[in-house]
C-alpha atoms as a PDB file:
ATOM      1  CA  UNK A   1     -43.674 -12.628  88.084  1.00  0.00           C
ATOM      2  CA  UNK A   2     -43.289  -9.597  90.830  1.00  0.00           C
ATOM      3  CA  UNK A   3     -40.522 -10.422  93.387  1.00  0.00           C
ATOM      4  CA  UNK A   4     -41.868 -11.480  96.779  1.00  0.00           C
ATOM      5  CA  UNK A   5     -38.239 -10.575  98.050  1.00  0.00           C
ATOM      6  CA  UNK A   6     -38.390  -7.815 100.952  1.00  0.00           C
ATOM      7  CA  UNK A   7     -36.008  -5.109 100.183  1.00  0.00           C
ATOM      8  CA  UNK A   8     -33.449  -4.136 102.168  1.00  0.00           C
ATOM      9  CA  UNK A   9     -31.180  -1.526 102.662  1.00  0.00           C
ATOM     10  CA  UNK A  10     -27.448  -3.408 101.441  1.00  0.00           C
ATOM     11  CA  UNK A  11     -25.080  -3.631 104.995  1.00  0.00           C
ATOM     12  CA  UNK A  12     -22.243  -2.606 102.371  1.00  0.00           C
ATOM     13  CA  UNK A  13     -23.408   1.006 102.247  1.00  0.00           C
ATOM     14  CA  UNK A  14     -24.030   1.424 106.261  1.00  0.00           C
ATOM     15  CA  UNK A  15     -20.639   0.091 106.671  1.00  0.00           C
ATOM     16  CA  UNK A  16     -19.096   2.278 104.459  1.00  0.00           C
ATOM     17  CA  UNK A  17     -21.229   5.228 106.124  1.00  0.00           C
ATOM     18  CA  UNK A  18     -21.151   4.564 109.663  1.00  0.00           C
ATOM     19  CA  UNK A  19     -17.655   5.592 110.344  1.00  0.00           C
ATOM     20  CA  UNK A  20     -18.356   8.838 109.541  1.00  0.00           C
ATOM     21  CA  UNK A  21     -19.833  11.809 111.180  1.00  0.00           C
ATOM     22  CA  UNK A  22     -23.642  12.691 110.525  1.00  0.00           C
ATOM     23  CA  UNK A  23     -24.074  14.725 107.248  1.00  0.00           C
ATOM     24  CA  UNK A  24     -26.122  17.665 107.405  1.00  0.00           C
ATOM     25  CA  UNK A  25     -29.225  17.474 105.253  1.00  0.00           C
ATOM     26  CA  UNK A  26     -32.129  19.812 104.291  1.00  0.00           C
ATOM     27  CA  UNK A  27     -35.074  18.241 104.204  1.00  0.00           C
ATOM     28  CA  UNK A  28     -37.026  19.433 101.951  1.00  0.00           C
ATOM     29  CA  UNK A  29     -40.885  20.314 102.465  1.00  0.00           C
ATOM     30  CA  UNK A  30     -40.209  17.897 105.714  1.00  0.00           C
ATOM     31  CA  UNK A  31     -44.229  18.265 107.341  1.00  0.00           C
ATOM     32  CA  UNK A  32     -45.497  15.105 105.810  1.00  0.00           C
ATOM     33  CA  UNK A  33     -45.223  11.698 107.195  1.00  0.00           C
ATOM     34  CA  UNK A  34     -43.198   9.601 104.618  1.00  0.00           C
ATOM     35  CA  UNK A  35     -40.813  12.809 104.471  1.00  0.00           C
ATOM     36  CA  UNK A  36     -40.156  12.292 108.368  1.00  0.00           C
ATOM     37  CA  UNK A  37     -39.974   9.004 108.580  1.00  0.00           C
ATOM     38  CA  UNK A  38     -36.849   8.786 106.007  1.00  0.00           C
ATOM     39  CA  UNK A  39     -35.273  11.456 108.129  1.00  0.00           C
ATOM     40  CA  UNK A  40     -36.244   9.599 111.213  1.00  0.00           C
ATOM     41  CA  UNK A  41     -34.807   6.160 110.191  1.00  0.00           C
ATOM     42  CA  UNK A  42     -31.521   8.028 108.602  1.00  0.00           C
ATOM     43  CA  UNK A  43     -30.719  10.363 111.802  1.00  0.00           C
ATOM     44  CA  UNK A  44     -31.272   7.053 113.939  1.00  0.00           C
ATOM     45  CA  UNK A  45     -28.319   5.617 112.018  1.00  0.00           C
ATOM     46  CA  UNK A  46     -26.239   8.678 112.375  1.00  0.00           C
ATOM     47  CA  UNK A  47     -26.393   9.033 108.640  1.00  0.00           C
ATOM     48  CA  UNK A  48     -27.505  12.796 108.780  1.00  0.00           C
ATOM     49  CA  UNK A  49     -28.092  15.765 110.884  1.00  0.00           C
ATOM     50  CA  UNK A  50     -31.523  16.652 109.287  1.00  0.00           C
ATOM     51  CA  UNK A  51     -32.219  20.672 108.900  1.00  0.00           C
ATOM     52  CA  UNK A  52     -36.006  21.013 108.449  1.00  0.00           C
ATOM     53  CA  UNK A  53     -37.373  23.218 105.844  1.00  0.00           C
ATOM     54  CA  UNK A  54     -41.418  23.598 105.427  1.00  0.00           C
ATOM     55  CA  UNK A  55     -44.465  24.391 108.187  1.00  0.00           C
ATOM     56  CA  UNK A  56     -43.336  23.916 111.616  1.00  0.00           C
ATOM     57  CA  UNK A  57     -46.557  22.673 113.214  1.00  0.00           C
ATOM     58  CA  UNK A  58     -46.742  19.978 110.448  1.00  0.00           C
ATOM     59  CA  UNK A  59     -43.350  18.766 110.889  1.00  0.00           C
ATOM     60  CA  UNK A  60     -43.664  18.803 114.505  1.00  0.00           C
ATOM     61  CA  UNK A  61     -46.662  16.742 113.973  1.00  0.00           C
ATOM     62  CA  UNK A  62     -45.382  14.195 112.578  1.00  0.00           C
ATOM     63  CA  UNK A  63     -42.004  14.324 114.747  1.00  0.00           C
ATOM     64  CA  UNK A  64     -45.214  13.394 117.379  1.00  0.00           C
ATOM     65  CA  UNK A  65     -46.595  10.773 115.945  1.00  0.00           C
ATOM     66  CA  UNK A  66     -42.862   9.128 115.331  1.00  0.00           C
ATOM     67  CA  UNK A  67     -41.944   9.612 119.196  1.00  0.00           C
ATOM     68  CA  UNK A  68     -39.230  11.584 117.925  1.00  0.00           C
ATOM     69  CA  UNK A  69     -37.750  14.473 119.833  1.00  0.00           C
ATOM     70  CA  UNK A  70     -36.539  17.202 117.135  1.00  0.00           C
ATOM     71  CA  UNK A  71     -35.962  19.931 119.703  1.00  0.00           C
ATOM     72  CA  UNK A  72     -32.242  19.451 119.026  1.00  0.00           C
ATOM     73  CA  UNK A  73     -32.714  20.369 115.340  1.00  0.00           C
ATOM     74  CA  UNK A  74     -33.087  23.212 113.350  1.00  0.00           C
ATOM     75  CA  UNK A  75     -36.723  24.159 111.674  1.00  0.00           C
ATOM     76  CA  UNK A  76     -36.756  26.410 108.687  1.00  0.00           C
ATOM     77  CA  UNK A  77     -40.120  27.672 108.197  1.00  0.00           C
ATOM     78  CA  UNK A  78     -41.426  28.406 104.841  1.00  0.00           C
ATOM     79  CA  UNK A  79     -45.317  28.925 103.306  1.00  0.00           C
ATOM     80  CA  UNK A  80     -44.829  26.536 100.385  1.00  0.00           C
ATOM     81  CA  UNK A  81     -43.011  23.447  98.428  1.00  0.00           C
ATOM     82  CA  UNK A  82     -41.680  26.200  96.526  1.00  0.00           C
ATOM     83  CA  UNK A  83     -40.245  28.596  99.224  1.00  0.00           C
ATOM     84  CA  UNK A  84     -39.067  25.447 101.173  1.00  0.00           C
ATOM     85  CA  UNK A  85     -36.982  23.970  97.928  1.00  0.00           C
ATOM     86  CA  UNK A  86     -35.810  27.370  97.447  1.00  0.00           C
ATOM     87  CA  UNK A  87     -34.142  28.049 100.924  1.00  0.00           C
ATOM     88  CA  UNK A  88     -32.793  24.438 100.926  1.00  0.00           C
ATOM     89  CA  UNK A  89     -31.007  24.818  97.670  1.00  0.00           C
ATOM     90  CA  UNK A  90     -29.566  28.279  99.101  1.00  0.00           C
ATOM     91  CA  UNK A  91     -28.406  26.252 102.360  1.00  0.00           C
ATOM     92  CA  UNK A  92     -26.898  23.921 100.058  1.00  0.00           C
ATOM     93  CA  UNK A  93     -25.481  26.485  97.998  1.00  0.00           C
ATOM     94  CA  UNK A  94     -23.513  27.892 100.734  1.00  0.00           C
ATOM     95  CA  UNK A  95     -22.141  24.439 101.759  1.00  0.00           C
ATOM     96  CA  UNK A  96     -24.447  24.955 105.414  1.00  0.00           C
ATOM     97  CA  UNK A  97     -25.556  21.531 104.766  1.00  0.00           C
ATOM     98  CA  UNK A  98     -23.724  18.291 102.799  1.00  0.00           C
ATOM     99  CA  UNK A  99     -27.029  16.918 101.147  1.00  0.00           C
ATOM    100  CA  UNK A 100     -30.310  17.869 100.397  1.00  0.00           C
ATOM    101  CA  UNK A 101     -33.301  15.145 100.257  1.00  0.00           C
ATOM    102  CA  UNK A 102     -36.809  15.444  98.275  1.00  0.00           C
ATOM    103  CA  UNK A 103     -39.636  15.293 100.708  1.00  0.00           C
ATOM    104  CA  UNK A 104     -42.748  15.876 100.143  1.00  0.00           C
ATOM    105  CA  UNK A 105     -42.748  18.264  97.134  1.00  0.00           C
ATOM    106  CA  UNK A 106     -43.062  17.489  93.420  1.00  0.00           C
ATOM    107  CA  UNK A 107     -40.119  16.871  91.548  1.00  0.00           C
ATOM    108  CA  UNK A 108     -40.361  19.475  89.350  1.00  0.00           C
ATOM    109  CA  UNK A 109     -40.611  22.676  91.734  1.00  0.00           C
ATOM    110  CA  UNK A 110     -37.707  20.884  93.765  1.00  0.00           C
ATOM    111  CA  UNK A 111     -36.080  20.320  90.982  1.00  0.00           C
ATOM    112  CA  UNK A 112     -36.418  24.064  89.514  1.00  0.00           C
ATOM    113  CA  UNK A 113     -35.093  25.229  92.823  1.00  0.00           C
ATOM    114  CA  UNK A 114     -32.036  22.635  92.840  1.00  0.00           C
ATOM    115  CA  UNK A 115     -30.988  24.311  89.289  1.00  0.00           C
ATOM    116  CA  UNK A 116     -31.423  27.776  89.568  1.00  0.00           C
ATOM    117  CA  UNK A 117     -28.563  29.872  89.674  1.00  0.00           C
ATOM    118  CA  UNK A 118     -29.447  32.205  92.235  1.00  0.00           C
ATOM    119  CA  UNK A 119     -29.132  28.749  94.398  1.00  0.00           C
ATOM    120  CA  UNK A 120     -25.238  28.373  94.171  1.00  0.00           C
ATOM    121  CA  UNK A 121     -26.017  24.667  93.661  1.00  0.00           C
ATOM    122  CA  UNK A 122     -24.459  24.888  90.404  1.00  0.00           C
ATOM    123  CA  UNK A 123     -20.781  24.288  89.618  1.00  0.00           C
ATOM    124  CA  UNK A 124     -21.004  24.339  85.815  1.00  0.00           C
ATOM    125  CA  UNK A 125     -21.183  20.967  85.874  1.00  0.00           C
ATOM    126  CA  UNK A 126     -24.353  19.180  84.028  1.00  0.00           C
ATOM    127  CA  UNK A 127     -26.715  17.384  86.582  1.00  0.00           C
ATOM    128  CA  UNK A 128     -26.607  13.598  86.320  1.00  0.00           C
ATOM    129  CA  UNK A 129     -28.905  10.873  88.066  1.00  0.00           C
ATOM    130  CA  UNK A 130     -26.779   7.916  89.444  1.00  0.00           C
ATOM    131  CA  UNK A 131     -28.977   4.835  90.392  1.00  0.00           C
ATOM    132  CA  UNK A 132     -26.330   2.262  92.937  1.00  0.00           C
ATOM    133  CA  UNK A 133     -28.390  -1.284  92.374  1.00  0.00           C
ATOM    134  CA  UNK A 134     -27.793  -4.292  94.786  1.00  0.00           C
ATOM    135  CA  UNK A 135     -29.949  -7.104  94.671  1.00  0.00           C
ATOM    136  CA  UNK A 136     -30.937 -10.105  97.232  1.00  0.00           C
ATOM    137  CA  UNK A 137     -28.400 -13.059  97.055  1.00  0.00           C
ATOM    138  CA  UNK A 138     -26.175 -11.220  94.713  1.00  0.00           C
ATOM    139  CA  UNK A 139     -22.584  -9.664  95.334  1.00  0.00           C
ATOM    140  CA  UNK A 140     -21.509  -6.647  94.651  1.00  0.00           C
ATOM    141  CA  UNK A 141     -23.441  -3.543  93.182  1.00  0.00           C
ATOM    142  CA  UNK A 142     -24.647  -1.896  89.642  1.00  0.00           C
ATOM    143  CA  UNK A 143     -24.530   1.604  88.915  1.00  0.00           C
ATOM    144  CA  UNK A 144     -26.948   2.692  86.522  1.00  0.00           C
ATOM    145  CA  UNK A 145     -26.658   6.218  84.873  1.00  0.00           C
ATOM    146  CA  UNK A 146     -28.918   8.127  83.508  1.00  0.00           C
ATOM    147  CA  UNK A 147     -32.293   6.635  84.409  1.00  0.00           C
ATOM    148  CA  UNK A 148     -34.263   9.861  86.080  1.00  0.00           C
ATOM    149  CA  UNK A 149     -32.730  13.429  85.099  1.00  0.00           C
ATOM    150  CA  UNK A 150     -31.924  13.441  81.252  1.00  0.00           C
ATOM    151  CA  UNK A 151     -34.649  12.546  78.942  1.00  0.00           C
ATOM    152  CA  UNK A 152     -31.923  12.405  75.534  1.00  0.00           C
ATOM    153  CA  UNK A 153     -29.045  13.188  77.007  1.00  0.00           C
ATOM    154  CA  UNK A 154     -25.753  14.996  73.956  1.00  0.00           C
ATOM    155  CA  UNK A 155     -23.169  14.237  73.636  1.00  0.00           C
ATOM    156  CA  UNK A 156     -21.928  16.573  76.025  1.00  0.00           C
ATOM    157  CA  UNK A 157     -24.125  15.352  78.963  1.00  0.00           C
ATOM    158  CA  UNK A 158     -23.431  11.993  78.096  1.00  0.00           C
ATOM    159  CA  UNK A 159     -19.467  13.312  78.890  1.00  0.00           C
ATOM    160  CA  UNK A 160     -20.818  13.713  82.268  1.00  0.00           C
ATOM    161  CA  UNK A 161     -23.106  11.182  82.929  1.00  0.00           C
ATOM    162  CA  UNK A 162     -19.988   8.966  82.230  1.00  0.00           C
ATOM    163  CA  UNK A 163     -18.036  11.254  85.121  1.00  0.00           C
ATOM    164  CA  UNK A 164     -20.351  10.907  87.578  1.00  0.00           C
ATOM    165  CA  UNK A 165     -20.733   7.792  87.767  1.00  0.00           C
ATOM    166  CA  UNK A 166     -17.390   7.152  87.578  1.00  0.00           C
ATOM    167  CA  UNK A 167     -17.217   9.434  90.912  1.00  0.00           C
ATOM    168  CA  UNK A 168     -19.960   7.466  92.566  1.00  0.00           C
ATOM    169  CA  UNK A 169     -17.833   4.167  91.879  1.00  0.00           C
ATOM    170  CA  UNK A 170     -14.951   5.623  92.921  1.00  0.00           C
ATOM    171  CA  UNK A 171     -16.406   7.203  95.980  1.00  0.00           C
ATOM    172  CA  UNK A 172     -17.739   3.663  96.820  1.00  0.00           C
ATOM    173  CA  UNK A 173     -14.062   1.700  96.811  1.00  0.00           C
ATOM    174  CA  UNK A 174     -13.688   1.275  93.449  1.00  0.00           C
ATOM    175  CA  UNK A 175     -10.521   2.388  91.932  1.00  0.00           C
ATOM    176  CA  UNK A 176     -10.800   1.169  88.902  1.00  0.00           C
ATOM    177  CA  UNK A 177     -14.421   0.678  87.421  1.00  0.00           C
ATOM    178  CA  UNK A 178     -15.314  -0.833  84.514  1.00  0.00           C
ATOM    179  CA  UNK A 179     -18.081   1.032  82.554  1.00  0.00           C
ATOM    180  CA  UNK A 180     -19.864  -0.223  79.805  1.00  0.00           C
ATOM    181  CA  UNK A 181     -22.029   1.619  77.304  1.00  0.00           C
ATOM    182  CA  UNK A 182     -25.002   0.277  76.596  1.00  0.00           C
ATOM    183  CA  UNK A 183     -26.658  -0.427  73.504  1.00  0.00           C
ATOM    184  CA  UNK A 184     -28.274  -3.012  71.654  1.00  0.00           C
ATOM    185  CA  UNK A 185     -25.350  -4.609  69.891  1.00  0.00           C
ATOM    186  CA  UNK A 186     -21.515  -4.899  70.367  1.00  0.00           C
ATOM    187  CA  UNK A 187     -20.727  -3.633  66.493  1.00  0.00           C
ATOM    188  CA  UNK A 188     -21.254   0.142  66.008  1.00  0.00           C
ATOM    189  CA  UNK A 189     -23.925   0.386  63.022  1.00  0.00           C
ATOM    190  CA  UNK A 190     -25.471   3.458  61.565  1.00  0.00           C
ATOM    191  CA  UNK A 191     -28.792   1.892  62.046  1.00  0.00           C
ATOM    192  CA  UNK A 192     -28.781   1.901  65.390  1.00  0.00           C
ATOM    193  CA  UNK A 193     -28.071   5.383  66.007  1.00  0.00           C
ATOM    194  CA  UNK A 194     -27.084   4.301  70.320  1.00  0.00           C
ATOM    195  CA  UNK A 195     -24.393   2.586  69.046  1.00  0.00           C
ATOM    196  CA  UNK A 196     -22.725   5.350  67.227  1.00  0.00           C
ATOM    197  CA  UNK A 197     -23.077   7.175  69.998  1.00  0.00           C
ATOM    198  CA  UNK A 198     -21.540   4.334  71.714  1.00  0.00           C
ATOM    199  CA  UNK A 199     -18.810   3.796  69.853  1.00  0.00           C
ATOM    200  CA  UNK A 200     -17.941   7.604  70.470  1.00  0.00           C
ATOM    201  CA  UNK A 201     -18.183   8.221  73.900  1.00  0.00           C
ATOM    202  CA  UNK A 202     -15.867   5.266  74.398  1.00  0.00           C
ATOM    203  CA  UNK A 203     -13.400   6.647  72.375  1.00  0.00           C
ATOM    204  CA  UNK A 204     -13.459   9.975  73.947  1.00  0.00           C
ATOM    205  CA  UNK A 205     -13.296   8.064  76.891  1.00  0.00           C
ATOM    206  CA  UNK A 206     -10.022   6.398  76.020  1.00  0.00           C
ATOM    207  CA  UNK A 207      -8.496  10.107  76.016  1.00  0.00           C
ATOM    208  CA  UNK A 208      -9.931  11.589  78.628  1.00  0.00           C
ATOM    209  CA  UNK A 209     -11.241   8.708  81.241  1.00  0.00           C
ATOM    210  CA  UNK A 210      -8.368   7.545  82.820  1.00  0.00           C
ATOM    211  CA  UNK A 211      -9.299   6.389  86.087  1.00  0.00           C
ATOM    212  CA  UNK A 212     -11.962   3.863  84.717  1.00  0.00           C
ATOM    213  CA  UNK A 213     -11.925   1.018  82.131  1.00  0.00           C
ATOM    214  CA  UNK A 214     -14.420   1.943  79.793  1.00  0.00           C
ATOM    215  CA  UNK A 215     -15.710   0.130  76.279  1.00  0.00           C
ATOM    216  CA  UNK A 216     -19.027   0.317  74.201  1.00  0.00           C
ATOM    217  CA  UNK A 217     -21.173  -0.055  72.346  1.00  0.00           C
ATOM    218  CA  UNK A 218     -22.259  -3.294  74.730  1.00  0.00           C
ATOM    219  CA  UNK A 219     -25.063  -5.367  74.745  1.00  0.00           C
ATOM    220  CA  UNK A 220     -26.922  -5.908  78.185  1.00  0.00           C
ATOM    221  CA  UNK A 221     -25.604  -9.330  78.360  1.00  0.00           C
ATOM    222  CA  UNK A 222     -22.153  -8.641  77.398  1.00  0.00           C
ATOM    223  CA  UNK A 223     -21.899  -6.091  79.805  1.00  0.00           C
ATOM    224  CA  UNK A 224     -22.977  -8.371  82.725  1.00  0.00           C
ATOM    225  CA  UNK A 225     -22.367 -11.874  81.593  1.00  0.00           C
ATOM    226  CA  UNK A 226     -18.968 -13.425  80.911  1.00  0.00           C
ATOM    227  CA  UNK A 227     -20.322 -16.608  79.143  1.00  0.00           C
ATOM    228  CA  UNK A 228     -21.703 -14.381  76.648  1.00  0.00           C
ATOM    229  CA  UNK A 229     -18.573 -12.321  75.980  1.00  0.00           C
ATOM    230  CA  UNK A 230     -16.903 -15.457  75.338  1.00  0.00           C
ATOM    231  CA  UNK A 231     -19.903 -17.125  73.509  1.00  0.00           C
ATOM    232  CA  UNK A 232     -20.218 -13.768  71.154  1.00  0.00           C
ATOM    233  CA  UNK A 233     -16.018 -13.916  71.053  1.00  0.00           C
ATOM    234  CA  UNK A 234     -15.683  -9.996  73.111  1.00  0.00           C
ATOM    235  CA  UNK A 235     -12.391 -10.119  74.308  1.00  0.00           C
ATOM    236  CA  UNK A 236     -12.426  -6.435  76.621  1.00  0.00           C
ATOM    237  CA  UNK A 237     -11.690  -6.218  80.817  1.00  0.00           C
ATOM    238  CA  UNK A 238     -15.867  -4.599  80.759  1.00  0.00           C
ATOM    239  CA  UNK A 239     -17.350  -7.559  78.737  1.00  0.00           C
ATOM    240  CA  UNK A 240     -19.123  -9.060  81.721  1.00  0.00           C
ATOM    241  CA  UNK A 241     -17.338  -7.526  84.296  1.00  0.00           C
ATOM    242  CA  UNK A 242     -19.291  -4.205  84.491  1.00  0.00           C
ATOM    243  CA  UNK A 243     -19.492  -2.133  86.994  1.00  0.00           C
ATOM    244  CA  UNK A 244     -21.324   0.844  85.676  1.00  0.00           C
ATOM    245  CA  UNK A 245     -24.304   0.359  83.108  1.00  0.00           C
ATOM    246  CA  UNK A 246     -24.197   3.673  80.905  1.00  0.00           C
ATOM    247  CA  UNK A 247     -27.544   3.890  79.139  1.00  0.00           C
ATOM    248  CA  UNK A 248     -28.839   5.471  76.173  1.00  0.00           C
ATOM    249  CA  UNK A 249     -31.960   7.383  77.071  1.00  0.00           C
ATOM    250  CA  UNK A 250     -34.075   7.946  80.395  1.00  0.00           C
ATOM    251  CA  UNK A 251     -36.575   5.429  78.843  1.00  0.00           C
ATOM    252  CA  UNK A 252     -33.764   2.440  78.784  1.00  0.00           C
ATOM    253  CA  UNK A 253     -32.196   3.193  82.536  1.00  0.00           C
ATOM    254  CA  UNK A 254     -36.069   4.088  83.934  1.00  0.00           C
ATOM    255  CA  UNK A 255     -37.056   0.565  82.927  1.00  0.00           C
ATOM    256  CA  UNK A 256     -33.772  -1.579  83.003  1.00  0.00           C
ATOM    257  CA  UNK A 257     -33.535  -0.095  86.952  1.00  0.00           C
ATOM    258  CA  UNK A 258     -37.477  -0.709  87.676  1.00  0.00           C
ATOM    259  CA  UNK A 259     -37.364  -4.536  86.246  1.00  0.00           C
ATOM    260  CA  UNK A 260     -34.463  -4.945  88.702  1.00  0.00           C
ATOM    261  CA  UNK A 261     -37.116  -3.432  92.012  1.00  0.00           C
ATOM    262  CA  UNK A 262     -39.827  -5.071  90.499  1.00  0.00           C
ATOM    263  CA  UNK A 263     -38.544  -8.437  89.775  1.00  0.00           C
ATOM    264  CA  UNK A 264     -35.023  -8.760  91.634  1.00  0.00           C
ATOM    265  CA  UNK A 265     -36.350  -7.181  94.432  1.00  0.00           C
ATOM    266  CA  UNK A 266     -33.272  -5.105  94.200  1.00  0.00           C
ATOM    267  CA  UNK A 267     -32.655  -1.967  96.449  1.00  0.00           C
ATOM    268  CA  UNK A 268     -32.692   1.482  94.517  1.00  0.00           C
ATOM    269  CA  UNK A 269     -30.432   4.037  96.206  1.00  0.00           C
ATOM    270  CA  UNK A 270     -29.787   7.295  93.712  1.00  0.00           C
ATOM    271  CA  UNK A 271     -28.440  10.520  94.001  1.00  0.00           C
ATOM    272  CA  UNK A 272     -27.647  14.227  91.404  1.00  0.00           C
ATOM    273  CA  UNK A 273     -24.614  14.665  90.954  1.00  0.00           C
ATOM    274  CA  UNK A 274     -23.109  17.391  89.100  1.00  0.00           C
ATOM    275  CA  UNK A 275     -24.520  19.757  92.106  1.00  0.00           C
ATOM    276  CA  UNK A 276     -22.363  21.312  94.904  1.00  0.00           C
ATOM    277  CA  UNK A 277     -23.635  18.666  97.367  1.00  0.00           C
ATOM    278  CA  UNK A 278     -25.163  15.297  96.692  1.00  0.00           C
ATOM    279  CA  UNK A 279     -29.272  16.157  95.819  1.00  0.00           C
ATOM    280  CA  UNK A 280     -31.212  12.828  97.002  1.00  0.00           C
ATOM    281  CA  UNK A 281     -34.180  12.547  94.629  1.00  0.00           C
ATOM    282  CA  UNK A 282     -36.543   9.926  96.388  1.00  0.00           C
ATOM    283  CA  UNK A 283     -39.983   8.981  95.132  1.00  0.00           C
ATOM    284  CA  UNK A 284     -42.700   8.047  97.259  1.00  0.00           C
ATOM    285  CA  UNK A 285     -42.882   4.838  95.601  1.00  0.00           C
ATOM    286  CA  UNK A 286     -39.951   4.088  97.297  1.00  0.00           C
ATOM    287  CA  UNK A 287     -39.665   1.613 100.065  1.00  0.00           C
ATOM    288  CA  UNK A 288     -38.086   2.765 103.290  1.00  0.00           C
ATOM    289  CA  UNK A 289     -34.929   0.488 102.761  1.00  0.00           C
ATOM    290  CA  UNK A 290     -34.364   2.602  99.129  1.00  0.00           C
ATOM    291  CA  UNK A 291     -34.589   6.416 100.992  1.00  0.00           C
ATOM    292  CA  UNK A 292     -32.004   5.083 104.103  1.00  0.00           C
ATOM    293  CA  UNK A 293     -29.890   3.599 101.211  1.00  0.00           C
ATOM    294  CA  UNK A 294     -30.041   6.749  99.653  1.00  0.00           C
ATOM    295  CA  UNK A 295     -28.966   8.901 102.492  1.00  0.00           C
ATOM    296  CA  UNK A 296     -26.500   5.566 103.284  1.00  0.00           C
ATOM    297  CA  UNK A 297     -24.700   6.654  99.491  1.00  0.00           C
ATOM    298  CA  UNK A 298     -25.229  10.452  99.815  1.00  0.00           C
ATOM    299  CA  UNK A 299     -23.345  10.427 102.928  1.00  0.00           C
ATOM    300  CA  UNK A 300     -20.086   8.181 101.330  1.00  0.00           C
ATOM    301  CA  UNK A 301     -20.355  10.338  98.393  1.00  0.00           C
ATOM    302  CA  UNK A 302     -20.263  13.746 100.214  1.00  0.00           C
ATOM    303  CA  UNK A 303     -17.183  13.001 102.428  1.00  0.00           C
ATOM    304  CA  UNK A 304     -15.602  12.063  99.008  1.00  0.00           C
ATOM    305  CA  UNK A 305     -16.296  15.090  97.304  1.00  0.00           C
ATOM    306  CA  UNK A 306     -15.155  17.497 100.211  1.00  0.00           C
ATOM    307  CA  UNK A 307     -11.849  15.388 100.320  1.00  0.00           C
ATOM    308  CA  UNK A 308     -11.301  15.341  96.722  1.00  0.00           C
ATOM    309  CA  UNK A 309     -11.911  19.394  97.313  1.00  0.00           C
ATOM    310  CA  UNK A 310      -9.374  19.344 100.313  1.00  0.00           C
ATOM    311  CA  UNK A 311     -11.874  20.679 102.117  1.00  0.00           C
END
């Protein structure tokens, strides 16, 4: 049942990126060979300027073994995953660089370092995970939100989660996205407790949400499938037009954006948000096409941000 499909970075996201300059990027814990090889493949497209934080002999190792010169670029050198997250999420912090991107370093000590305070990472905004889904043969992409930060996200995260996204669309072209809130049915019934919340968010949404058409609760299939909105009688501009896929829990978005890789074949690009620059949390499960696609969509969304900050 696994997809035989190759994945592949979508053109749509290079095209959007390659008109603009290289972003600069901290690269986190950078001396290991999968690390370098996403920086290699995204500086080769002019996606970033890569700032290397971690052991200088390592990275200049494996700079080696790619053929790559890196003489023109900075080296940060630290002892440890830890130090090296640390001093990236301070460059970041001071707006020295436009994106920082996991390398080889567990999540949770970059993570840790990509929250703390001392950083300047944080803008008081919650952190949100923003999965952009295209798959082969398909038009168009999915944004998926929250399938890798928030286990059970409140109410009030699920405020943001809903922004974010939004911001990612919106960053991407889209002007007006439509956002549907997933749950497991279209009615809003105390028994399912992710349609209540549902049912809320999109009415705060319809106060507060104005540059996005947004409706739930939604059933998978009504969200994507206009035969089954007019099957099932759901007469709303999201019923099968979605753009954005709002999910209840990290278990729901974790497996609804894993059965798209897995059988699809679809290309996973995902950034933080709610950060002062775009964080790109890569996994090394992830094929090469995913990490450039995720520097591809870190780049687009940074040049939004600094021009919706006039800077």
């Amino acid at each position: 049942m696994l997809s035989r499909q190759a994945v592949t970075c979508p053109p749509s996201l290079l095209e959007l990126a390659e008109p603009l300059p290289a972003t600069p990027t901290a690269i986190v814990n950078a001396g290991a060979q999968l690390a370098m090889l996403s920086a290699h493949d995204a500086t080769r497209l002019n996606l970033i300027e890569p700032v290397f934080f971690g052991d200088p002999e390592a990275i200049t190792h494996h700079a080696l073994e790619l053929n790559w010169d890196i003489s023109d670029y900075r080296i940060v050198a630290t002892e440890n995953e830890a130090e090296a997250a640390k001093e990236a999420a301070a460059w970041g912090g001071r707006g020295d660089v436009g994106m920082v991107m996991k390398g080889h370093i567990h999540t949770d000590v970059f993570m840790r370092a990509m929250v703390s305070r001392a950083s300047g990472m944080r803008t008081g905004a919650r952190y949100t995970h923003v999965f952009h889904m295209t798959a082969p043969d398909r038009d168009g992409s999915l944004l998926i939100s929250d399938g890798a930060v928030n286990v059970h996200p409140d109410f009030e995260t699920r405020k943001s989660i809903l922004k974010n996204a939004v911001l990612m669309s919106r960053a991407l072209g889209n002007k007006r996205p439509h956002v549907a809130i997933l749950s497991a049915t279209e009615e809003a019934t105390e028994t399912i407790p992710s349609s209540m919340e549902a049912q809320k968010l999109s009415d705060w949404a319809s106060d507060n949400v104005s540059d996005a058409e947004v409706f739930g609760p939604l059933a998978f299939d009504l969200a994507v499938s206009p035969d089954a909105g007019r099957i099932k009688g759901v007469d709303h501009p999201v019923a099968g037009n979605a753009d954005i896929l709002i999910v209840p829990d990290i278990v729901s978005g974790n497996a609804l954006f894993k059965m798209m890789v897995y059988f699809m074949g679809a290309c996973a690009a995902g950034l933080v948000l709610g950060a002062r620059v775009p964080i790109l949390l890569t996994s090394r499960a992830d094929p090469p096409a995913a990490r450039l696609a995720s520097a591809a969509l870190g780049a687009v969304v940074n040049d939004y941000m600094k021009k919706q900050n006039g800077a």
